[in-house]
Protein backbone atom coordinates (compact mmCIF):
# COMPACT_ATOMS: atom_id res chain seq x y z
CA UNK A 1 4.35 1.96 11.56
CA UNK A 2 2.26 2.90 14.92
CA UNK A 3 4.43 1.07 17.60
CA UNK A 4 1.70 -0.36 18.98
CA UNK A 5 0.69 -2.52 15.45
CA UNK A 6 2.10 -5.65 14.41
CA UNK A 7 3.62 -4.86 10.97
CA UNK A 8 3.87 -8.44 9.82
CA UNK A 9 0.29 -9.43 10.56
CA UNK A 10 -0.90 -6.25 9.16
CA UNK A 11 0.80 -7.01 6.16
CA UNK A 12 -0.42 -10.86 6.39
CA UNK A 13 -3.80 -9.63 6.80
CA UNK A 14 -4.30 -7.10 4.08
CA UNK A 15 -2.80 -9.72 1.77
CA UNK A 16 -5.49 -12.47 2.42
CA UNK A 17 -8.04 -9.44 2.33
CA UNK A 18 -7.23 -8.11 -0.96
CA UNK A 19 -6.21 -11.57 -2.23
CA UNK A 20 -10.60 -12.58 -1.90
CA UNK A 21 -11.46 -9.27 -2.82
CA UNK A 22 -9.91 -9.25 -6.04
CA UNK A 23 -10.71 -12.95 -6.58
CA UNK A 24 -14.18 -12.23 -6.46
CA UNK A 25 -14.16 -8.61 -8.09
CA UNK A 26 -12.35 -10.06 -11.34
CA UNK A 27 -14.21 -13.93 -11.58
CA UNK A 28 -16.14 -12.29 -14.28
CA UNK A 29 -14.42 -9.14 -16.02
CA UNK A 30 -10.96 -7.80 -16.45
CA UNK A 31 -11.79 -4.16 -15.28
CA UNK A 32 -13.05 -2.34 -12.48
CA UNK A 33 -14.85 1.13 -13.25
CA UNK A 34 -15.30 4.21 -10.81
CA UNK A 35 -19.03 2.92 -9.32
CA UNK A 36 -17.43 -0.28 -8.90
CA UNK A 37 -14.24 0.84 -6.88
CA UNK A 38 -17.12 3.08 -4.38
CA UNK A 39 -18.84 -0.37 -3.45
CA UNK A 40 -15.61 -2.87 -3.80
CA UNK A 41 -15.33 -3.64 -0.46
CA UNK A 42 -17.76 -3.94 2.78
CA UNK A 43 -15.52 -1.12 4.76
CA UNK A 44 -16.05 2.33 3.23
CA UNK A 45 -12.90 3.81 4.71
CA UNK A 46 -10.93 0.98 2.36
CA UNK A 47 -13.05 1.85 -0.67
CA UNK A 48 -12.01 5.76 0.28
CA UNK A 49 -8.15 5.12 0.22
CA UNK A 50 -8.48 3.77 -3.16
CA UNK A 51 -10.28 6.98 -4.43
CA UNK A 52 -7.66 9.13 -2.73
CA UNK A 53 -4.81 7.12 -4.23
CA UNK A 54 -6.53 7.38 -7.45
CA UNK A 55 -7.47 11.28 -7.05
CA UNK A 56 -3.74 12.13 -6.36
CA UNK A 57 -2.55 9.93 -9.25
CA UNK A 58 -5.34 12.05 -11.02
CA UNK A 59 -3.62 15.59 -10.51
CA UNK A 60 -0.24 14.06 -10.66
CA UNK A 61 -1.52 13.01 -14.63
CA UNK A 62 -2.52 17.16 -15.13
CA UNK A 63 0.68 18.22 -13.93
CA UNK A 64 2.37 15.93 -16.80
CA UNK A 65 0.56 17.99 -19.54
CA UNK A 66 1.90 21.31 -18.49
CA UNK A 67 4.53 22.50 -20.58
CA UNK A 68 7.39 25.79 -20.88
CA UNK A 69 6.08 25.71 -24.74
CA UNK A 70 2.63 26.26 -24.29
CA UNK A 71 0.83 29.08 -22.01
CA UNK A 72 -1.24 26.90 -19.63
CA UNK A 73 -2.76 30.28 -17.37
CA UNK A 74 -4.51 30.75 -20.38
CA UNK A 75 -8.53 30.50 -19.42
CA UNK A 76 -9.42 28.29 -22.84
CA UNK A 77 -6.76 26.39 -22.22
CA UNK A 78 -7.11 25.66 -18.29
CA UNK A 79 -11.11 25.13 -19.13
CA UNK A 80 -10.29 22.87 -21.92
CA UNK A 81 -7.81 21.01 -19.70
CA UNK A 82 -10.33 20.62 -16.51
CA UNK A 83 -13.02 19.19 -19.25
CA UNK A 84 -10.28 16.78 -20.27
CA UNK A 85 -9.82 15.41 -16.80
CA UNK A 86 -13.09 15.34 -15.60
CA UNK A 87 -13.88 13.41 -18.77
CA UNK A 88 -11.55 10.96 -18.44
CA UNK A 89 -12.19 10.39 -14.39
CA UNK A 90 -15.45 9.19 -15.57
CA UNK A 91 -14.62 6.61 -17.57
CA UNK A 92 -12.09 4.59 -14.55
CA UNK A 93 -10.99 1.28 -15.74
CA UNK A 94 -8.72 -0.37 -13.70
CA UNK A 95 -7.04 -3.62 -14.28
CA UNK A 96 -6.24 -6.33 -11.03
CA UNK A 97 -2.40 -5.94 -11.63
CA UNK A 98 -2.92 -1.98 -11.04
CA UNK A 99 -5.56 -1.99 -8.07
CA UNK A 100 -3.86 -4.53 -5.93
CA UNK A 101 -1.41 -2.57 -4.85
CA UNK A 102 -4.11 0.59 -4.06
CA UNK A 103 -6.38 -2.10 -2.46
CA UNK A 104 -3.19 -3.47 0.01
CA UNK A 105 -2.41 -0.25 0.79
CA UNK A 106 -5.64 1.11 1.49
CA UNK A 107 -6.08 -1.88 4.01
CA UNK A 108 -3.01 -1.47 6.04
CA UNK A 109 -4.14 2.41 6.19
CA UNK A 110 -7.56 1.77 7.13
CA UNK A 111 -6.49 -0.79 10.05
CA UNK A 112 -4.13 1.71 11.36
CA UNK A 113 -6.63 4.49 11.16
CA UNK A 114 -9.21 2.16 13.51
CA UNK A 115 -6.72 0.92 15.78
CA UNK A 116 -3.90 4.34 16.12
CA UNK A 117 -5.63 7.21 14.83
CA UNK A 118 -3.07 9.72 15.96
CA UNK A 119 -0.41 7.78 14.16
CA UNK A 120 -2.25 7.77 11.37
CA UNK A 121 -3.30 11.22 11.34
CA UNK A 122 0.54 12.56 12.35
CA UNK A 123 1.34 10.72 8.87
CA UNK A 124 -1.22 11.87 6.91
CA UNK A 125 0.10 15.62 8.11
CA UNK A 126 3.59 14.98 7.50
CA UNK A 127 3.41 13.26 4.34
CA UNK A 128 3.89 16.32 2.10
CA UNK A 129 7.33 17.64 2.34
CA UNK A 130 6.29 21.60 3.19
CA UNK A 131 6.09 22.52 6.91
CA UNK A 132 2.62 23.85 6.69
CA UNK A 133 -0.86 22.09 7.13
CA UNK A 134 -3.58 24.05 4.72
CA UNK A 135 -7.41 24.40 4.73
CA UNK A 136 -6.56 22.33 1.18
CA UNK A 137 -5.61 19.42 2.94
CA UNK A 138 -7.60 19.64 5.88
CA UNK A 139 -10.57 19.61 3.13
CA UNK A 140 -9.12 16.91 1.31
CA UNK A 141 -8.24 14.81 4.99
CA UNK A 142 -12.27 15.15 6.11
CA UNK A 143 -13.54 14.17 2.73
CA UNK A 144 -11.52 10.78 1.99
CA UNK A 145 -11.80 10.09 6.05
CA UNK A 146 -14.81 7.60 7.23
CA UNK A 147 -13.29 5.84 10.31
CA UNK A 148 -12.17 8.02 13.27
CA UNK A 149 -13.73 10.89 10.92
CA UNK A 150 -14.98 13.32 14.15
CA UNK A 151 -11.30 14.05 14.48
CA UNK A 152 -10.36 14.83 10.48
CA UNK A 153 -13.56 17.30 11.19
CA UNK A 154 -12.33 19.36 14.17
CA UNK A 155 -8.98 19.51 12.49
CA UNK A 156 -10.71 21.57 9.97
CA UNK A 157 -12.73 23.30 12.22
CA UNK A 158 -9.35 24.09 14.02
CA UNK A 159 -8.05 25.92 11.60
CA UNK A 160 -10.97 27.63 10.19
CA UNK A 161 -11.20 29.05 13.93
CA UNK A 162 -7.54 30.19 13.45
CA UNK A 163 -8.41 32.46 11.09
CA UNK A 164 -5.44 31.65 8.97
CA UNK A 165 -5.30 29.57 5.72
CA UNK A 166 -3.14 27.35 7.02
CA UNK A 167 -0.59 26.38 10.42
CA UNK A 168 2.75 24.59 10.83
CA UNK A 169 2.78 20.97 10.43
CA UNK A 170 3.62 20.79 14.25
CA UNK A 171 0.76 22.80 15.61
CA UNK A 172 -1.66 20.49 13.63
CA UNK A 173 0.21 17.77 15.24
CA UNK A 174 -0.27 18.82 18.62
CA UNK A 175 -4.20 19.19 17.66
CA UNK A 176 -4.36 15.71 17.29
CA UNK A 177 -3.19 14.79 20.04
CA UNK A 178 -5.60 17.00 21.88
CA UNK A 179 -8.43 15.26 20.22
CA UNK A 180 -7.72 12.11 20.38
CA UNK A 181 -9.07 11.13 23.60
CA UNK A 182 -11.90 12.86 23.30
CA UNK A 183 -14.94 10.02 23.07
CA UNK A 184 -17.44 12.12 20.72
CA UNK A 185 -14.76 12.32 17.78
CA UNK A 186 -13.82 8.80 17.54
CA UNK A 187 -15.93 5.62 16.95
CA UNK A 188 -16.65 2.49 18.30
CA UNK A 189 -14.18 -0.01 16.71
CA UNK A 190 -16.04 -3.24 17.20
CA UNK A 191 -18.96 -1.44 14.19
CA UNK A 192 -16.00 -1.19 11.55
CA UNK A 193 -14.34 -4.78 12.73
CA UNK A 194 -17.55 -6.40 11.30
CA UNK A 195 -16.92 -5.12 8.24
CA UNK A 196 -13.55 -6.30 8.11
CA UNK A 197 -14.63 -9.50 9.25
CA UNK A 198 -16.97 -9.90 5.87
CA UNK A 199 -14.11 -10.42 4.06
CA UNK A 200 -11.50 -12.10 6.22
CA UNK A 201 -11.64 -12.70 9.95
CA UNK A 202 -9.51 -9.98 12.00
CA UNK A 203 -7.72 -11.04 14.79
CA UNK A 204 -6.88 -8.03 16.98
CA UNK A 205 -4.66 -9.58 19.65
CA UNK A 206 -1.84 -10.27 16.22
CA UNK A 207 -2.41 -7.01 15.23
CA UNK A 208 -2.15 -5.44 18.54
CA UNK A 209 1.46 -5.47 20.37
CA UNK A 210 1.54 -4.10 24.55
CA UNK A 211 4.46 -1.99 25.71
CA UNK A 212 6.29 -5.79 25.97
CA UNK A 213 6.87 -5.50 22.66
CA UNK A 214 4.62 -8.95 22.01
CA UNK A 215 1.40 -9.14 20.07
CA UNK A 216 -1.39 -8.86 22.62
CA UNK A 217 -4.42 -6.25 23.61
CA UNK A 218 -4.12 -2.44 23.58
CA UNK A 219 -6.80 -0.20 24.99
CA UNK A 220 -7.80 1.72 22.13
CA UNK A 221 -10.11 5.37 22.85
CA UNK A 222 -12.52 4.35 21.37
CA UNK A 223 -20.61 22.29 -14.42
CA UNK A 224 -18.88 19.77 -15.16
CA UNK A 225 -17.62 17.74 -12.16
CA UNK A 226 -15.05 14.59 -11.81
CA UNK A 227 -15.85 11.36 -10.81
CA UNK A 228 -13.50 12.30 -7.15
CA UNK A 229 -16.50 14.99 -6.63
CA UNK A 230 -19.59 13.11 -7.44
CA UNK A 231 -18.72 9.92 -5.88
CA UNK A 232 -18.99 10.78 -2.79
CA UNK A 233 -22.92 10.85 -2.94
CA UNK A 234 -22.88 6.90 -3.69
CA UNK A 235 -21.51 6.05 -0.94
CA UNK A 236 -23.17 4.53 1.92
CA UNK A 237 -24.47 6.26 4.71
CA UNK A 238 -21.76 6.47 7.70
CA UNK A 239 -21.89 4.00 10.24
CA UNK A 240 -22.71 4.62 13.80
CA UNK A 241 -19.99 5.99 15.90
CA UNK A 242 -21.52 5.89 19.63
CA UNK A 243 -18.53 3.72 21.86
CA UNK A 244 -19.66 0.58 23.50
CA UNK A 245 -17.47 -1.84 25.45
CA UNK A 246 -15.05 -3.67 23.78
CA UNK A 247 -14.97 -7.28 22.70
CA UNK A 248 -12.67 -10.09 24.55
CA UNK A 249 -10.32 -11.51 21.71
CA UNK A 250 -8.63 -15.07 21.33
CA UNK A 251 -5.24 -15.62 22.64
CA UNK A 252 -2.53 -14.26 20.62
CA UNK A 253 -0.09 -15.88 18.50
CA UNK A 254 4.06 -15.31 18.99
CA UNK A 255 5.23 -16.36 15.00
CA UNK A 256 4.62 -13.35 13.83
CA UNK A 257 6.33 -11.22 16.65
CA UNK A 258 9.28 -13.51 16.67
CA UNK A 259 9.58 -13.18 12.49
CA UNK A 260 9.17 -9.14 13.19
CA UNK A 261 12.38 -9.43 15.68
CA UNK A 262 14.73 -11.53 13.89
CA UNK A 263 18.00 -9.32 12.17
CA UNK A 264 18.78 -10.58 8.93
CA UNK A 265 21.99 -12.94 10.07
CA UNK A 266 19.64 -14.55 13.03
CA UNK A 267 17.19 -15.38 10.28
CA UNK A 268 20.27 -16.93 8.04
CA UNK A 269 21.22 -18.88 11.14
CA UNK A 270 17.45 -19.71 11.88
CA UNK A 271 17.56 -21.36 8.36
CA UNK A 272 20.54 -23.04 9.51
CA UNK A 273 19.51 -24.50 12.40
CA UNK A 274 16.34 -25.88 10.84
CA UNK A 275 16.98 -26.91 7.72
CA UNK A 276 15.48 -29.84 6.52
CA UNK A 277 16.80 -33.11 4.57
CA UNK A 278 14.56 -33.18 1.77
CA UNK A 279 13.43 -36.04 -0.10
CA UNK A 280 15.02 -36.74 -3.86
CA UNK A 281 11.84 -36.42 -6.19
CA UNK A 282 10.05 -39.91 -7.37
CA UNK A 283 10.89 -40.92 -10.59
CA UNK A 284 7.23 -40.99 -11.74
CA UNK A 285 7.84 -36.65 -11.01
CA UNK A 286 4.84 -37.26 -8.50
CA UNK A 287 6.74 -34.48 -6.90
CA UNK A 288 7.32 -36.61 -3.50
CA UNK A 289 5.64 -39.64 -2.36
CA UNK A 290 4.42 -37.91 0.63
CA UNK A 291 0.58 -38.69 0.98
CA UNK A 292 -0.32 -38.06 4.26
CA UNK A 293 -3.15 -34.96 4.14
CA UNK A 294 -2.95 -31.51 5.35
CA UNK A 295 -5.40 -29.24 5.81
CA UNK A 296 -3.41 -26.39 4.75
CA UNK A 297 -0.38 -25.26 3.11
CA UNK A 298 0.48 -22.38 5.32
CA UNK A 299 -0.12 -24.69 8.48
CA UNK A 300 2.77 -27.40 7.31
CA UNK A 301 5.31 -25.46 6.40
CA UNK A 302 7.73 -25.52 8.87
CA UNK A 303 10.14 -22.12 10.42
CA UNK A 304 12.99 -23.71 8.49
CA UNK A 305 11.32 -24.32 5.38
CA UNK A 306 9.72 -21.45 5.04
CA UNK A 307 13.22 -19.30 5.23
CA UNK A 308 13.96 -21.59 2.22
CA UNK A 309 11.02 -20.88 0.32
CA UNK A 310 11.23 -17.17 0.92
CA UNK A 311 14.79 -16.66 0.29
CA UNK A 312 15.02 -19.25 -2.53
CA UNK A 313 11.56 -18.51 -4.39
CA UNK A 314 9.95 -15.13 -3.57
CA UNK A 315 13.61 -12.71 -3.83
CA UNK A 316 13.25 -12.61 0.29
CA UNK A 317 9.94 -11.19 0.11
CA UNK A 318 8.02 -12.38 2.71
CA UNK A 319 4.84 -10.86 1.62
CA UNK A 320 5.29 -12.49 -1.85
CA UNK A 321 5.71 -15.83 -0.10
CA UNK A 322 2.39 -15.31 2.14
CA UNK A 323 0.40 -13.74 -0.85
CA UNK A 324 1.37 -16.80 -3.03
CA UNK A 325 0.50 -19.60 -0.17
CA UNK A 326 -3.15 -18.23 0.66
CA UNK A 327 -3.90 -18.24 -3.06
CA UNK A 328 -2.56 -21.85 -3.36
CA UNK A 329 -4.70 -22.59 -0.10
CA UNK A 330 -8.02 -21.67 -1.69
CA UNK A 331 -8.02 -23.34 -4.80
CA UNK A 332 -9.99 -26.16 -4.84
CA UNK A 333 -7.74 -28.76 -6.99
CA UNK A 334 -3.98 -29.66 -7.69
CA UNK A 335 -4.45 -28.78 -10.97
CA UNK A 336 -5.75 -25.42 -10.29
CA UNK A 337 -2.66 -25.42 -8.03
CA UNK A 338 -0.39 -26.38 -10.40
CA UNK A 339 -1.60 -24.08 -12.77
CA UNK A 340 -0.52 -21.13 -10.46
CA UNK A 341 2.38 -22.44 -9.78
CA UNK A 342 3.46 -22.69 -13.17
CA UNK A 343 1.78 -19.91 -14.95
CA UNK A 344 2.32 -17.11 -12.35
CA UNK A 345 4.91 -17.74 -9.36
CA UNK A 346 8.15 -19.74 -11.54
CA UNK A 347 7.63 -17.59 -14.48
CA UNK A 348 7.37 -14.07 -12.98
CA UNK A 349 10.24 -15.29 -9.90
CA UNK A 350 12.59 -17.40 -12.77
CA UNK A 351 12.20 -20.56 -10.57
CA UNK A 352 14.49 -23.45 -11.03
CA UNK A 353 11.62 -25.98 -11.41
CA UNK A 354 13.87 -28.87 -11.02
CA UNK A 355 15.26 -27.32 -7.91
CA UNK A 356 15.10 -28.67 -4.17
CA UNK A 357 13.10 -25.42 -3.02
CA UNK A 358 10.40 -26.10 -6.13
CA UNK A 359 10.16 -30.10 -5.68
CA UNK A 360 9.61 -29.38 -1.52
CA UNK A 361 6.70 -26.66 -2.11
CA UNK A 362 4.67 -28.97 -4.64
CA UNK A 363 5.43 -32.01 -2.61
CA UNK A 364 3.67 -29.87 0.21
CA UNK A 365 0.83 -28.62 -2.07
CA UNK A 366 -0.02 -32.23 -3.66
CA UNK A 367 -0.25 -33.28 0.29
CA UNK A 368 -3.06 -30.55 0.74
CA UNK A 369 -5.00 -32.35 -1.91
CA UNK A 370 -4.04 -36.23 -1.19
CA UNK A 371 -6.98 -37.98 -0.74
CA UNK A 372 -7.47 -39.26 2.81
């Protein structure tokens, strides 16, 4: 994580992101094909991360066919084989359960690309486990790059000028942080926030975290083909990149930053310290006789309770637990609620549903829908 991003809002944030998305990509069909995945999203650079995740996935498939039985160097057979794939890459159908985690991901990479490109780049470089950096994956870098992309570009032009087909994983390293200030290679942020903002509102100053160590502003510089070939001429043009004067942003909020710092005993002792006393269900199984409305779930939970709920419900997975409340805030009934809660989270978690943790989150959720 680039020390100067909040990893728990990022995480918070590409969760409520790729929670609409996928709401409103799968209202009205189970699958998502290739043309569909190029416009799924208002930010091109997120739509790109999916293709790469899906290209490498893609090769990693070919490499499964090869076999010591069978002589694969063979010209028939590596022709044949290419036809195969690029047949099949044509016909993408991907299900919600299998692009939600490409879309998540995609986000959190696309947010650290805009807002720490050399962290982001230094990753990309050192992901593979060989020392070297090759024209193959500069190539590969510039094409599935959109944000930030003027510095993917004189990478590659870098080591084209080198004269060699490829450099040590440091030297490309130090490139980058060469280019990095340089104000014709990277882009004007505020252009690619609006995107972002389509979807789901972005708060920079939780993102953001100063040399303090707390969320606040950073100063940021400003034959036959496959479907990973073709699809690139679908996309939208580029957006501009000229730099312009950043935007003030709200006052920053602390919960996150204090969740981010807490060791795993100061947590336990958190939930200690703030554990509730909570009312013994109604015997009508009204789940609570609390009536008094909120306007959201995710704004009444309180620290204590929601160490319960995390620990107790989601197997400590704090993502989980903020996935599952933002879908529970934008339903537009109980029953819809219920439904979810239900069908999905106490079936896939093996909830206790006559449990204290279960009987306090529905007592919480029937209060978002109380009448006033």
């Amino acid at each position: 994580m680039p020390e100067n991003l909040n990893s728990i809002a990022l995480n918070q944030y590409a969760l409520r992101f790729t929670t609409t998305v996928l709401n409103d990509a799968y209202q009205a069909q189970n699958t998502i094909n290739g043309a569909g995945l190029l416009k799924l999203t208002p930010v091109r650079q997120v739509n790109l991360g999916i293709l790469n995740r899906l290209f490498e996935e893609w090769k990693s498939n070919a490499e499964t066919f090869r076999s010591p039985y069978f002589d694969f160097s063979n010209e028939d057979v590596k022709k044949a084989l290419e036809d195969f794939l690029n047949t099949a890459s044509q016909h993408i159908a991907v299900k919600r359960a299998d692009l939600e985690p490409l879309l998540l991901d995609s986000v959190k990479d696309a947010l650290k690309l805009l807002l720490s490109p050399a962290s982001y780049y230094e990753d990309k470089i050192r992901a593979t486990p060989d020392a070297e950096f090759t024209h193959e994956k500069a190539e590969q870098l510039v094409k599935y790059t959109h944000i930030h992309r003027g510095i993917a570009e004189a990478m590659l032009g870098r080591l084209t000028d080198s004269g060699s087909s490829s450099v040590y994983q440091t030297q490309a390293v130090s490139w980058i942080y060469e280019l990095k200030d340089n104000a014709d290679l990277v882009d004007n942020i505020d252009e690619h926030l609006v995107h972002f903002s389509d979807v789901f509102p972005v708060n920079l100053s939780e993102l953001r975290i100063v040399e303090s160590g707390r969320p606040g502003q950073v100063s940021v510089k400003n034959e036959s083909r496959s479907f990973f070939d073709s699809a690139f001429t679908e996309l939208e043009p580029s957006v501009s990149t000229k730099p312009s004067a950043p935007r003030a942003e709200p006052a920053s909020a602390i919960l996150g930053d204090i969740v981010a710092k807490t060791s795993a005993s100061e947590r336990d002792s958190l939930n200690n310290r703030f554990k509730v006393e909570l009312p013994k269900p109604a015997e009508d199984k009204s789940y609570g006789s609390m009536q008094v409305k909120v306007e959201s779930i995710s704004g009444s939970i309180p620290l204590g309770q929601r160490f319960m709920f995390v620990n107790q419900l989601f197997n400590k997975n704090s993502e989980h637990f903020d996935k599952a409340i933002y879908e529970l805030d934008t339903v537009k009934s109980f029953e819809e609620a219920e439904n979810l809660i239900w069908h999905r989270y106490a079936s896939k978690y093996a909830w206790d549903v006559n449990g204290e943790a279960v009987t306090a989150l529905l007592a919480i959720v029937k209060r978002k829908f109380a009448a006033h």
